[in-house]
C-alpha atoms as a PDB file:
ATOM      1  CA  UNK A   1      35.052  -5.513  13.395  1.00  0.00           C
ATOM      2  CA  UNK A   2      37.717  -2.944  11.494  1.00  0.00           C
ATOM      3  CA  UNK A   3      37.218   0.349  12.274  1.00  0.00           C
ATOM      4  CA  UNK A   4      38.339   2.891   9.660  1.00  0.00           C
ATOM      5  CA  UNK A   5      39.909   6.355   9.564  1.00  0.00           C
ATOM      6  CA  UNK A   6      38.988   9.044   6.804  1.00  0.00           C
ATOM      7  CA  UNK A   7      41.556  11.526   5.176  1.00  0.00           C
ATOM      8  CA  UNK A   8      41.251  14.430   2.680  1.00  0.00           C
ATOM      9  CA  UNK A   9      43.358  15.241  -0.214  1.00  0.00           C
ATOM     10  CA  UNK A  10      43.243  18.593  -1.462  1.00  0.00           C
ATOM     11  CA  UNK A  11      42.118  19.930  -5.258  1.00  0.00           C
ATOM     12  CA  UNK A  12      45.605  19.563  -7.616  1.00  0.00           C
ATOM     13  CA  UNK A  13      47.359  17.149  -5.065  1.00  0.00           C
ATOM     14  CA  UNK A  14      47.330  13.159  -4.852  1.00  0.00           C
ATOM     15  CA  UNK A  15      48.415  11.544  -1.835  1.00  0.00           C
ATOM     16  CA  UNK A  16      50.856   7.957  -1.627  1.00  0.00           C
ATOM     17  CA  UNK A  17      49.107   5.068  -0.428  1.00  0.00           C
ATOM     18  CA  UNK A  18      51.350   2.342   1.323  1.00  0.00           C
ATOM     19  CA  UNK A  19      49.949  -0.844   2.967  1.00  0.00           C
ATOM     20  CA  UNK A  20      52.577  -2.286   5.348  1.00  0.00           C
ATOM     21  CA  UNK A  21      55.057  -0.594   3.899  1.00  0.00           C
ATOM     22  CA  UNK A  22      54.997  -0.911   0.412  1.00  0.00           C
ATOM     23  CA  UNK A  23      53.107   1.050  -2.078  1.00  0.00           C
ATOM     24  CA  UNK A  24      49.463   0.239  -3.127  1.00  0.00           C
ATOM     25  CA  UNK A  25      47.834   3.562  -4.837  1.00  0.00           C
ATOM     26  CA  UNK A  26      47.664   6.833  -5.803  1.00  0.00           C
ATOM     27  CA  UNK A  27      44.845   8.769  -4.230  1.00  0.00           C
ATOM     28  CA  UNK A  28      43.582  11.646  -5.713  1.00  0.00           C
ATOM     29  CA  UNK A  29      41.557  14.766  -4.667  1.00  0.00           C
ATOM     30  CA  UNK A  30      38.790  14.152  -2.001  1.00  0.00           C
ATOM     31  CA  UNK A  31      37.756  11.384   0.941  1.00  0.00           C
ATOM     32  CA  UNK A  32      39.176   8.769   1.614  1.00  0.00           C
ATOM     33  CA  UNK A  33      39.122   6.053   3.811  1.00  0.00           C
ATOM     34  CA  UNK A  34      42.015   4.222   5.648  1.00  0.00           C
ATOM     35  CA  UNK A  35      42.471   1.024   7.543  1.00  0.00           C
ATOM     36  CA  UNK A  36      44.298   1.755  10.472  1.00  0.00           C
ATOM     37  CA  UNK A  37      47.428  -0.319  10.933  1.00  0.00           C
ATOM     38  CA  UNK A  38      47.513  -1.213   7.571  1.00  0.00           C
ATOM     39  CA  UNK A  39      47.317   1.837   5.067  1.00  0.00           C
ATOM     40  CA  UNK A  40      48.720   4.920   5.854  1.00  0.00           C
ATOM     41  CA  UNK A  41      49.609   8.264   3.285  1.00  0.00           C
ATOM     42  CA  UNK A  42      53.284   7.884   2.065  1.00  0.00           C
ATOM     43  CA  UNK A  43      53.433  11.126   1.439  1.00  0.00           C
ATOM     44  CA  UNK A  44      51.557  13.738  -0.431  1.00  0.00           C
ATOM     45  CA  UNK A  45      53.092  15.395  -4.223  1.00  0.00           C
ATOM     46  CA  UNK A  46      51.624  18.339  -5.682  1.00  0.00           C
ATOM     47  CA  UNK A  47      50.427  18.607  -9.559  1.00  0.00           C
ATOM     48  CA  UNK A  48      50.584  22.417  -9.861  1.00  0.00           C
ATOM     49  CA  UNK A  49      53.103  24.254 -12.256  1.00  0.00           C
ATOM     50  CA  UNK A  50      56.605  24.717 -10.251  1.00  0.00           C
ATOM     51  CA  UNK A  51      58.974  27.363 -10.894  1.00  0.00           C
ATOM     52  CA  UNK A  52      62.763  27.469  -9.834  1.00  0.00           C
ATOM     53  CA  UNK A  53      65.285  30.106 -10.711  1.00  0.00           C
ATOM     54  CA  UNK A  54      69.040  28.681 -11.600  1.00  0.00           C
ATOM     55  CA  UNK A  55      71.558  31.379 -11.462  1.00  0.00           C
ATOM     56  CA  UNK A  56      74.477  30.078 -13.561  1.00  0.00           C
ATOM     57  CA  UNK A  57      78.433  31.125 -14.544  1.00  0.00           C
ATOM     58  CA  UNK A  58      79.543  30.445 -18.252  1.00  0.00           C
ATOM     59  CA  UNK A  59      81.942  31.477 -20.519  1.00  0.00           C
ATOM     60  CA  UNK A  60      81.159  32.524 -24.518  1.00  0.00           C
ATOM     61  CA  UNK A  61      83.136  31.567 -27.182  1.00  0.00           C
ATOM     62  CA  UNK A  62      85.039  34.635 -27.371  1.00  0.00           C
ATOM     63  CA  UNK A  63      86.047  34.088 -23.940  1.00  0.00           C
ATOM     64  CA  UNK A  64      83.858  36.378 -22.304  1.00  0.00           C
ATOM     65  CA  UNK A  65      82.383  35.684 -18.495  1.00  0.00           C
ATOM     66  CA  UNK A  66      79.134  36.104 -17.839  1.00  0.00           C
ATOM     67  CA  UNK A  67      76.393  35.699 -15.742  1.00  0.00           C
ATOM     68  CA  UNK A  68      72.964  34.101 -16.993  1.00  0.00           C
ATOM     69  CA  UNK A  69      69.840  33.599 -14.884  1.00  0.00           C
ATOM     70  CA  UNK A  70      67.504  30.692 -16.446  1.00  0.00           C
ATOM     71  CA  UNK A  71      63.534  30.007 -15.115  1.00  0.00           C
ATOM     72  CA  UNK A  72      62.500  26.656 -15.244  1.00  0.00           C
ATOM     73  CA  UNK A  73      58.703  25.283 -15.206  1.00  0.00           C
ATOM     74  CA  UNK A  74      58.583  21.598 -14.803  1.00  0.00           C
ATOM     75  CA  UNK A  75      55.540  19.919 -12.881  1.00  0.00           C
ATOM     76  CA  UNK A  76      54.742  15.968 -11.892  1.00  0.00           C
ATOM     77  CA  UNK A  77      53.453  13.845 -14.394  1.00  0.00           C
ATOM     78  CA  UNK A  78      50.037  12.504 -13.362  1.00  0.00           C
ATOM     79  CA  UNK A  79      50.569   9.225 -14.395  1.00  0.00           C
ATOM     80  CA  UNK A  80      54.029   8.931 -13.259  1.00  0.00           C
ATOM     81  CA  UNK A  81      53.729  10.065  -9.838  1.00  0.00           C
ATOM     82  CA  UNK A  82      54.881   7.253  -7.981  1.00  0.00           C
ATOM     83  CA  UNK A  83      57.945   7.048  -9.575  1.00  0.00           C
ATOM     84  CA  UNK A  84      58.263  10.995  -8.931  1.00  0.00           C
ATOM     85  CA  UNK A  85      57.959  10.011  -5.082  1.00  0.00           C
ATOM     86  CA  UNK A  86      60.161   7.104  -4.750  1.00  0.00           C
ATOM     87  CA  UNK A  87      62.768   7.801  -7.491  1.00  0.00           C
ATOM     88  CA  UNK A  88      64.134  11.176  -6.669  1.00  0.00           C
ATOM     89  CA  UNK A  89      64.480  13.201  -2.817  1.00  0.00           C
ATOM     90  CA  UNK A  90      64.984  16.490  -4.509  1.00  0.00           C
ATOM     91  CA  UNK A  91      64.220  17.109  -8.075  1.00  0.00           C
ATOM     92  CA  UNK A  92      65.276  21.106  -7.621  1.00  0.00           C
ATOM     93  CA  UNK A  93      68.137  20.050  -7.063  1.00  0.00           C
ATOM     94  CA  UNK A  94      68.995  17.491  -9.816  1.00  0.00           C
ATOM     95  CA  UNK A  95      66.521  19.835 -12.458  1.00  0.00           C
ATOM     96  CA  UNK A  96      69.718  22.491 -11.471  1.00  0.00           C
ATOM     97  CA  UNK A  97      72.509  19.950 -11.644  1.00  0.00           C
ATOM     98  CA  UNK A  98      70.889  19.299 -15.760  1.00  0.00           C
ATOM     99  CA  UNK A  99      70.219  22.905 -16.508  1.00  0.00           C
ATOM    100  CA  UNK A 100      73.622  24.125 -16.034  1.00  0.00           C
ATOM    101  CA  UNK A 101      74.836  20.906 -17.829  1.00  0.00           C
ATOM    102  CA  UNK A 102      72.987  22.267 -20.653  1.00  0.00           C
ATOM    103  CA  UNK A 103      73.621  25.955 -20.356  1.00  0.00           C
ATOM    104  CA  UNK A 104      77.290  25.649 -19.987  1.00  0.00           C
ATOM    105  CA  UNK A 105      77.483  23.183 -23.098  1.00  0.00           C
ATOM    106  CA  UNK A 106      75.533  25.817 -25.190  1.00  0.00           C
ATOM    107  CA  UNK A 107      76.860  29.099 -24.296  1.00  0.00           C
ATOM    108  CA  UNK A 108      80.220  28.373 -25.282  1.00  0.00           C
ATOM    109  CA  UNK A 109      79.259  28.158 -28.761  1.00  0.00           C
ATOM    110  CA  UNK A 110      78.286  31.321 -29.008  1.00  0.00           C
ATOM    111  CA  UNK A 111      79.912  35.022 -28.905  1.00  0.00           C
ATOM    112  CA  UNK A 112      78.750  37.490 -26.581  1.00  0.00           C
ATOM    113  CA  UNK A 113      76.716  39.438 -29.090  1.00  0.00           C
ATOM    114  CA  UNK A 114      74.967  36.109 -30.673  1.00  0.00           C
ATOM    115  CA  UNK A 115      73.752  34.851 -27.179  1.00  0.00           C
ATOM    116  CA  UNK A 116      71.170  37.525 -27.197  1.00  0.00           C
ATOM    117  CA  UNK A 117      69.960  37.133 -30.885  1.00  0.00           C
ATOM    118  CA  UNK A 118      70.129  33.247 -29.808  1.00  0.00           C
ATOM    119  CA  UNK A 119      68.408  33.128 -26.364  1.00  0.00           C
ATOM    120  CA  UNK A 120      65.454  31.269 -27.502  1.00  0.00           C
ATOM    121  CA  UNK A 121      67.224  28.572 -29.581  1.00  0.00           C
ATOM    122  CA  UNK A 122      69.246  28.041 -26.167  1.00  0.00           C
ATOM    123  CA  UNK A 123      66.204  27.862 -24.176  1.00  0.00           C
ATOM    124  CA  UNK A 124      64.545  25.474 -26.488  1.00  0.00           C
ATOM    125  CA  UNK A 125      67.371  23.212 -26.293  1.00  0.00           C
ATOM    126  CA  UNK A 126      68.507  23.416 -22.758  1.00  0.00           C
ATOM    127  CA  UNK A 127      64.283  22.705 -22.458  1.00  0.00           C
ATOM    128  CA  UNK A 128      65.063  19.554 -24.538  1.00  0.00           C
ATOM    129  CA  UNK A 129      68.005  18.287 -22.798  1.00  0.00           C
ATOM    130  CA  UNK A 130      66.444  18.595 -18.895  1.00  0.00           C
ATOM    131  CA  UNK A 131      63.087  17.424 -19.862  1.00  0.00           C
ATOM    132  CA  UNK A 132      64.432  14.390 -21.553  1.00  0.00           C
ATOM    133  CA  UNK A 133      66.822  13.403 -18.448  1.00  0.00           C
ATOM    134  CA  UNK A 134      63.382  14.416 -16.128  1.00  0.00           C
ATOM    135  CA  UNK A 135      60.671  12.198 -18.168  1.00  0.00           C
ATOM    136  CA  UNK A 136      62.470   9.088 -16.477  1.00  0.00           C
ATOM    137  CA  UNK A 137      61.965  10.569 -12.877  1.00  0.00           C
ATOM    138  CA  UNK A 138      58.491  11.477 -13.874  1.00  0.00           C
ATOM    139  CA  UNK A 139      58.529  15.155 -13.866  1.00  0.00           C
ATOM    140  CA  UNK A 140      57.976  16.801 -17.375  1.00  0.00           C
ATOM    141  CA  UNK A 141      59.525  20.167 -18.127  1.00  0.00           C
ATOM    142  CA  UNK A 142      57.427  22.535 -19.090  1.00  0.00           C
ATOM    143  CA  UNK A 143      59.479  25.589 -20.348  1.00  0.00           C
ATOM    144  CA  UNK A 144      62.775  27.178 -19.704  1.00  0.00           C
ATOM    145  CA  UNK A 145      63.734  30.658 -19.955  1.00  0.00           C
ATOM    146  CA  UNK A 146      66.785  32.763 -19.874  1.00  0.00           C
ATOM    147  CA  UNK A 147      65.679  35.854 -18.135  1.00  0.00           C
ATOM    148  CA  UNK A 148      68.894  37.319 -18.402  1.00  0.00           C
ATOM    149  CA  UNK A 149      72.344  37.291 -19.475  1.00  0.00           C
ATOM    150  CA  UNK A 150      75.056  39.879 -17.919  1.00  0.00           C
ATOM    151  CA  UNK A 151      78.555  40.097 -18.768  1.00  0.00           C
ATOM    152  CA  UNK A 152      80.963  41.652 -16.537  1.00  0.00           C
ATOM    153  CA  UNK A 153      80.744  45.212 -16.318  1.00  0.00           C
ATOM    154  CA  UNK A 154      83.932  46.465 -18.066  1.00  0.00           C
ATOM    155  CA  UNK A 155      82.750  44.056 -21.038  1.00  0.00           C
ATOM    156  CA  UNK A 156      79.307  45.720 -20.849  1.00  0.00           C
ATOM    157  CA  UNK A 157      81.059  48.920 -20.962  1.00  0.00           C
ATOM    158  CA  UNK A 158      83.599  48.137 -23.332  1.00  0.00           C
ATOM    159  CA  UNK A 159      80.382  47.381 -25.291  1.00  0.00           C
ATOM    160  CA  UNK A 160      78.824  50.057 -24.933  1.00  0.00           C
ATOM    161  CA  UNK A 161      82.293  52.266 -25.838  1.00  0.00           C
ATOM    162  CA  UNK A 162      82.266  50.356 -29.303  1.00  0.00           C
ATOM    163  CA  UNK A 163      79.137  51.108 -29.787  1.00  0.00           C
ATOM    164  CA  UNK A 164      79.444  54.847 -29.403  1.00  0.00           C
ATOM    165  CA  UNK A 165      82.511  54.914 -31.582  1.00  0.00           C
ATOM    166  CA  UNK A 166      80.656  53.718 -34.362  1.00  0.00           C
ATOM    167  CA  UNK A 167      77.595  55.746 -34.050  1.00  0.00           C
ATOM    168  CA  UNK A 168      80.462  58.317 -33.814  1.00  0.00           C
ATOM    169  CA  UNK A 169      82.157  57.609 -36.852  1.00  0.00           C
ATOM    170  CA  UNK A 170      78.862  57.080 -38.564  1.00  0.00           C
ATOM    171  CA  UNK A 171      78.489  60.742 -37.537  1.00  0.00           C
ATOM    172  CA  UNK A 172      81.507  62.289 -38.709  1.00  0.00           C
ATOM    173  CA  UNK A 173      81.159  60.315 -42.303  1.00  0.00           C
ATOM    174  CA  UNK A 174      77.904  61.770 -42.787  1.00  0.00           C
ATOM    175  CA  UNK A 175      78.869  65.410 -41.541  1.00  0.00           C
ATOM    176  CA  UNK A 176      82.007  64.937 -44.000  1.00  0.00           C
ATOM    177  CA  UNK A 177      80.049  63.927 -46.698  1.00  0.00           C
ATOM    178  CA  UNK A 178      77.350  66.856 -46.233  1.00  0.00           C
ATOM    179  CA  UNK A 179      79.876  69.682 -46.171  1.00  0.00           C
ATOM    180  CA  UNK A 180      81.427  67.549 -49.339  1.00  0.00           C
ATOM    181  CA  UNK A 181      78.682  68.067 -50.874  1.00  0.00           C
ATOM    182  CA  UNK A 182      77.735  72.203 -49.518  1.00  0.00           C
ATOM    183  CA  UNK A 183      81.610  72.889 -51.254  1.00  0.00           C
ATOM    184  CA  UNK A 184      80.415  71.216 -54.408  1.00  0.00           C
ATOM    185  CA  UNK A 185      77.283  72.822 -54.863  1.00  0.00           C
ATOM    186  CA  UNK A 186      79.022  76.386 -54.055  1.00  0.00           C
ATOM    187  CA  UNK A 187      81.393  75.803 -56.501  1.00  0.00           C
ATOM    188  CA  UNK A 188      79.165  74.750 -59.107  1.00  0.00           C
ATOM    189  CA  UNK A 189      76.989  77.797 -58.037  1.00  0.00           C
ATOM    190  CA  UNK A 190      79.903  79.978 -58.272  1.00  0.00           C
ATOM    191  CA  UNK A 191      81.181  78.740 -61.557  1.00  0.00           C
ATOM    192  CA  UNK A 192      77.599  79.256 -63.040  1.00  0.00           C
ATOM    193  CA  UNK A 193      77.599  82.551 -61.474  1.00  0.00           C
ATOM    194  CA  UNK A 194      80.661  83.514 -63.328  1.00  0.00           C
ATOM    195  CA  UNK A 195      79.773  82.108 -66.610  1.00  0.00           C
ATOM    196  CA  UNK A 196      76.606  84.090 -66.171  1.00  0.00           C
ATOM    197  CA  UNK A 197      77.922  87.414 -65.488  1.00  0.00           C
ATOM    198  CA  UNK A 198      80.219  86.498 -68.559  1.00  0.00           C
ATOM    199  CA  UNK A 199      77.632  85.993 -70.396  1.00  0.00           C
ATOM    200  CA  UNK A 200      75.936  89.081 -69.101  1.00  0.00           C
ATOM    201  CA  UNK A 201      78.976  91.089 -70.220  1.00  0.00           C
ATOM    202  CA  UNK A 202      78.884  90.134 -73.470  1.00  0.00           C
ATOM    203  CA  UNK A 203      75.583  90.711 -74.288  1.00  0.00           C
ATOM    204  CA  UNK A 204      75.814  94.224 -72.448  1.00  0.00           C
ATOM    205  CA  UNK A 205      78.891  94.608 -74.708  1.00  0.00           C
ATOM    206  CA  UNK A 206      77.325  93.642 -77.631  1.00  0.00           C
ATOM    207  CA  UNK A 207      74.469  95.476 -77.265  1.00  0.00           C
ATOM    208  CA  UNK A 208      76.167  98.768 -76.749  1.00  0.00           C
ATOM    209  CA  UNK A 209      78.403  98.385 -79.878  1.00  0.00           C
ATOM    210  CA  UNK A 210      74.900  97.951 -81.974  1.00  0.00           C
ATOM    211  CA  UNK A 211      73.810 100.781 -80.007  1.00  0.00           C
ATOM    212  CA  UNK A 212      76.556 102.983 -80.924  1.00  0.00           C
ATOM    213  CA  UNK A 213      76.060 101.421 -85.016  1.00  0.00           C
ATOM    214  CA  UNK A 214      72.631 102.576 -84.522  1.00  0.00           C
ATOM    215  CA  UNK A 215      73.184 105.484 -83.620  1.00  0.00           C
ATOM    216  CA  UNK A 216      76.258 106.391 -86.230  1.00  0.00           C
ATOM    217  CA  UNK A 217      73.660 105.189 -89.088  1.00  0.00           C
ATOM    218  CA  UNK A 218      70.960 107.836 -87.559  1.00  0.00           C
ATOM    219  CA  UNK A 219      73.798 110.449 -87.631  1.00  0.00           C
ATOM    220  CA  UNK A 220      74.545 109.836 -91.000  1.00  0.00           C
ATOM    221  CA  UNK A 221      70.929 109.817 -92.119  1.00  0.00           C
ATOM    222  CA  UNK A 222      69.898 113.038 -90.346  1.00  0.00           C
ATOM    223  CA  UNK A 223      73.494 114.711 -90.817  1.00  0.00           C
ATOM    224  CA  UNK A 224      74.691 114.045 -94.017  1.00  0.00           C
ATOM    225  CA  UNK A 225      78.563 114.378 -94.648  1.00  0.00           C
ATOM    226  CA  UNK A 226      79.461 113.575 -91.589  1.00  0.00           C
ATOM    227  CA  UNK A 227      82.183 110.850 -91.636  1.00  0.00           C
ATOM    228  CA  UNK A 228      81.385 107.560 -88.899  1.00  0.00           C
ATOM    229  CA  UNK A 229      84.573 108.842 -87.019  1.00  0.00           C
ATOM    230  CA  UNK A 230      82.990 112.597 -86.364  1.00  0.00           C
ATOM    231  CA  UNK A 231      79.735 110.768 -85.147  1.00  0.00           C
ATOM    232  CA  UNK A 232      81.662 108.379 -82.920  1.00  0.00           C
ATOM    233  CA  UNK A 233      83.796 111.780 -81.539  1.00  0.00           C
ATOM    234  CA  UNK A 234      80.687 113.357 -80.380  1.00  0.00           C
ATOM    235  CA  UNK A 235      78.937 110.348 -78.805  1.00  0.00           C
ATOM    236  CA  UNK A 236      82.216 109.344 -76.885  1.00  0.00           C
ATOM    237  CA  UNK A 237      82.273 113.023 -75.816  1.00  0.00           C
ATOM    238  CA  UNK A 238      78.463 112.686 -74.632  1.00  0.00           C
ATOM    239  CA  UNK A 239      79.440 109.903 -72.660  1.00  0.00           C
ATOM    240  CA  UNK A 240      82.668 110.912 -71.558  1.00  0.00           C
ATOM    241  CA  UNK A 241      80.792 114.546 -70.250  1.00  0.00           C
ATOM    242  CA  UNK A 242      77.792 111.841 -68.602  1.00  0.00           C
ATOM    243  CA  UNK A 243      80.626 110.243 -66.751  1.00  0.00           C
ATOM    244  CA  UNK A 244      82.504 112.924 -64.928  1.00  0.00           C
ATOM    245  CA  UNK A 245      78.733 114.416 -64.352  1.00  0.00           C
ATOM    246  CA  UNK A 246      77.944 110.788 -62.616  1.00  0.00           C
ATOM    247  CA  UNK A 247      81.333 110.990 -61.069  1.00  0.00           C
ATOM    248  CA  UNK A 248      80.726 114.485 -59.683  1.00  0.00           C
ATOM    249  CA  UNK A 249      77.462 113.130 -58.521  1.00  0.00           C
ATOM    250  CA  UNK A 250      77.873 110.071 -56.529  1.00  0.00           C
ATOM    251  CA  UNK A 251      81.913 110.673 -55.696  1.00  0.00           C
ATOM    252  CA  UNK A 252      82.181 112.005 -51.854  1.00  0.00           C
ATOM    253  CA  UNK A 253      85.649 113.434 -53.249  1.00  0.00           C
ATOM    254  CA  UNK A 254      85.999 117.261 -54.062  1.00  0.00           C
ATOM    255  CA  UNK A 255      89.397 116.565 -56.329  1.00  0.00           C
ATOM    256  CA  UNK A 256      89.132 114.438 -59.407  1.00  0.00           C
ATOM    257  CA  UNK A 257      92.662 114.102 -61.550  1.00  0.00           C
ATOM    258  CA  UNK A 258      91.751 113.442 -65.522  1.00  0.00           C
ATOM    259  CA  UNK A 259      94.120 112.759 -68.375  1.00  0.00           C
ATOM    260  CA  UNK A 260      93.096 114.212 -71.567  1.00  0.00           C
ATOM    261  CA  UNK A 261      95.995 114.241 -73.898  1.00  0.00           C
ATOM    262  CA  UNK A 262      95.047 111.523 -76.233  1.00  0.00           C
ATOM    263  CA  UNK A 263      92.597 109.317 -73.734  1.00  0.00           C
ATOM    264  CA  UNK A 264      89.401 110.105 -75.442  1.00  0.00           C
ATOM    265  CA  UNK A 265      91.042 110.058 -79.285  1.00  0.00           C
ATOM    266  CA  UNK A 266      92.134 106.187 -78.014  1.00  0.00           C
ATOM    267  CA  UNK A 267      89.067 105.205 -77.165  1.00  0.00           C
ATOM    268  CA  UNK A 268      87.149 107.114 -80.062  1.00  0.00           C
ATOM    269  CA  UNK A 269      89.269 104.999 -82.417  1.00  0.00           C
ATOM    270  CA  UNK A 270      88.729 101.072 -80.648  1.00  0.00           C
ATOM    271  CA  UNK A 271      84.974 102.054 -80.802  1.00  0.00           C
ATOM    272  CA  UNK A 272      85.020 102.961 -84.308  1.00  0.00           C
ATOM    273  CA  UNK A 273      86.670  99.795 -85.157  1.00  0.00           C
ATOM    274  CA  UNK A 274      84.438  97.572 -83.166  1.00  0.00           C
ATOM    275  CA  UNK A 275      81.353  99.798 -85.041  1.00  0.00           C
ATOM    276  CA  UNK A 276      83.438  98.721 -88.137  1.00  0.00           C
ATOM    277  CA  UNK A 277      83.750  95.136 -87.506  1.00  0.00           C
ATOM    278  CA  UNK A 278      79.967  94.642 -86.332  1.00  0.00           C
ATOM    279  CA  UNK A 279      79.081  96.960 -89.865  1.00  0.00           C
ATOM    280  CA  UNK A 280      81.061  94.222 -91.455  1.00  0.00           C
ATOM    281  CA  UNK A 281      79.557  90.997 -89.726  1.00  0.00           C
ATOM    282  CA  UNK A 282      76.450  92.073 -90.515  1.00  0.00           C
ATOM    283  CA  UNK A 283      76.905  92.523 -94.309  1.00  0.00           C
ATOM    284  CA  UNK A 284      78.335  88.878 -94.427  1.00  0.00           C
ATOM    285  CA  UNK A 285      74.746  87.314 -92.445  1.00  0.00           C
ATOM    286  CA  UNK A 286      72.983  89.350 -95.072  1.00  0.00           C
END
């Protein structure tokens, strides 16, 4: 009479079953019972998710070294695991020997700045590569992911010195362009000023000489016989006597030098030929 020997297999593991030597079974999770001298467990494989980190040296296509760290999640396949045990001593180690195969024929294709735009195209197809190679060990590769990618540090700085310049540049375009634009819009702001005041000018002008017609057409209505040049005489000399009383006023000098001989009589006569020439550009709009 046999007797028999009972063994447990834990939940997400399978155990080998050999009978004198060679492989009969797969056991899975739970009791089982043994024949001693005759079946014994192989060996036990796990079915839970596996990570391994693969640190890896490449070169980009611009010639740049770097430094990129990949994750890889790979686990048994249930219905390969025999092959899994017997085919392969230490998957880790050929899943590495694949990965940076894969990396290193990628990376190179790339420039520095595209490999981080392009990390998940890489992964996918590094993912591709390894889990193709693994499928015929029986392990299937779940997902691969490149946690990182560092460049040496004077390229990272070098980097990050272009980068400044350009934000600098960026910088001094705009400030350029905004005081460009603040000496524009002064000048345009001083040229209407100017025309303005011009304008101003000639309307204050304009609207003294019909002043001064209005008033030598009151004279002559109120003072008959007096000629427009008598009229003009004694308004200039109102206005030249409102002056030197302004002057007087307002001046924080005690000496003020005036020319008389002829002064007044010059500018008696240019106002009674702009009163003239007004008189006469009004007869012609009526």
């Amino acid at each position: 009479m046999s007797c028999c020997c009972c063994t447990c297999i834990e939940q997400s593991e399978v155990a080998i079953i050999e009978e004198f030597g060679k492989f009969d079974r797969v056991a899975g999770a739970g009791c089982h019972w043994l024949t001693p001298c005759k079946s014994m467990i192989a060996g036990k494989v796990s079915l839970r998710l596996e990570q391994m980190t693969v640190p890896i040296e490449s070169k980009s296509k611009d010639n740049v070294f770097l430094q990129a760290t990949v994750s890889v999640q790979y686990r048994v396949l249930r219905d390969a695991v025999d092959k899994a045990f017997y085919t392969l001593e230490n998957p880790q180690q050929q899943i590495e020997a694949y990965v940076h195969n894969a990396i290193r024929g990628r990376i190179p294709q790339y420039d520095v700045d595209q490999i981080y735009a392009m990390r998940d195209e890489i992964s996918r197809g590094v993912k591709e590569d390894v889990d193709h190679h693994m499928s015929h060990y029986g392990y299937d590769v779940e997902m691969v992911l490149i946690t990182d990618v560092e460049p040496a540090r004077t390229v990272t700085d070098a980097m990050n010195q272009i980068q400044q310049n350009q934000r600098l540049k960026a910088a001094m375009i705009d400030k350029a362009e905004a005081e460009k634009i603040r000496i524009v819009k002064a000048a345009e702001a001083d040229a209407e000023a100017k025309r303005l005041s011009g304008v101003g000018l000639a309307e204050q002008r304009k609207a003294i000489v019909q002043g001064l017609q209005s008033s030598v057409e009151q004279f002559q209505q109120g003072v008959p016989g007096m000629s427009a040049e008598d009229i003009m005489s004694l308004l200039l000399m109102n206005q030249y006597f409102d002056t030197l009383k302004d002057v007087a006023k307002h001046s924080r000098d005690t000496t003020i030098f005036l020319q008389h001989a002829g002064g007044l009589r010059a500018v008696a006569e240019q106002m009674e030929q702009g009163v003239v020439h007004m008189s006469g550009a009004s007869k012609k709009r009526d």
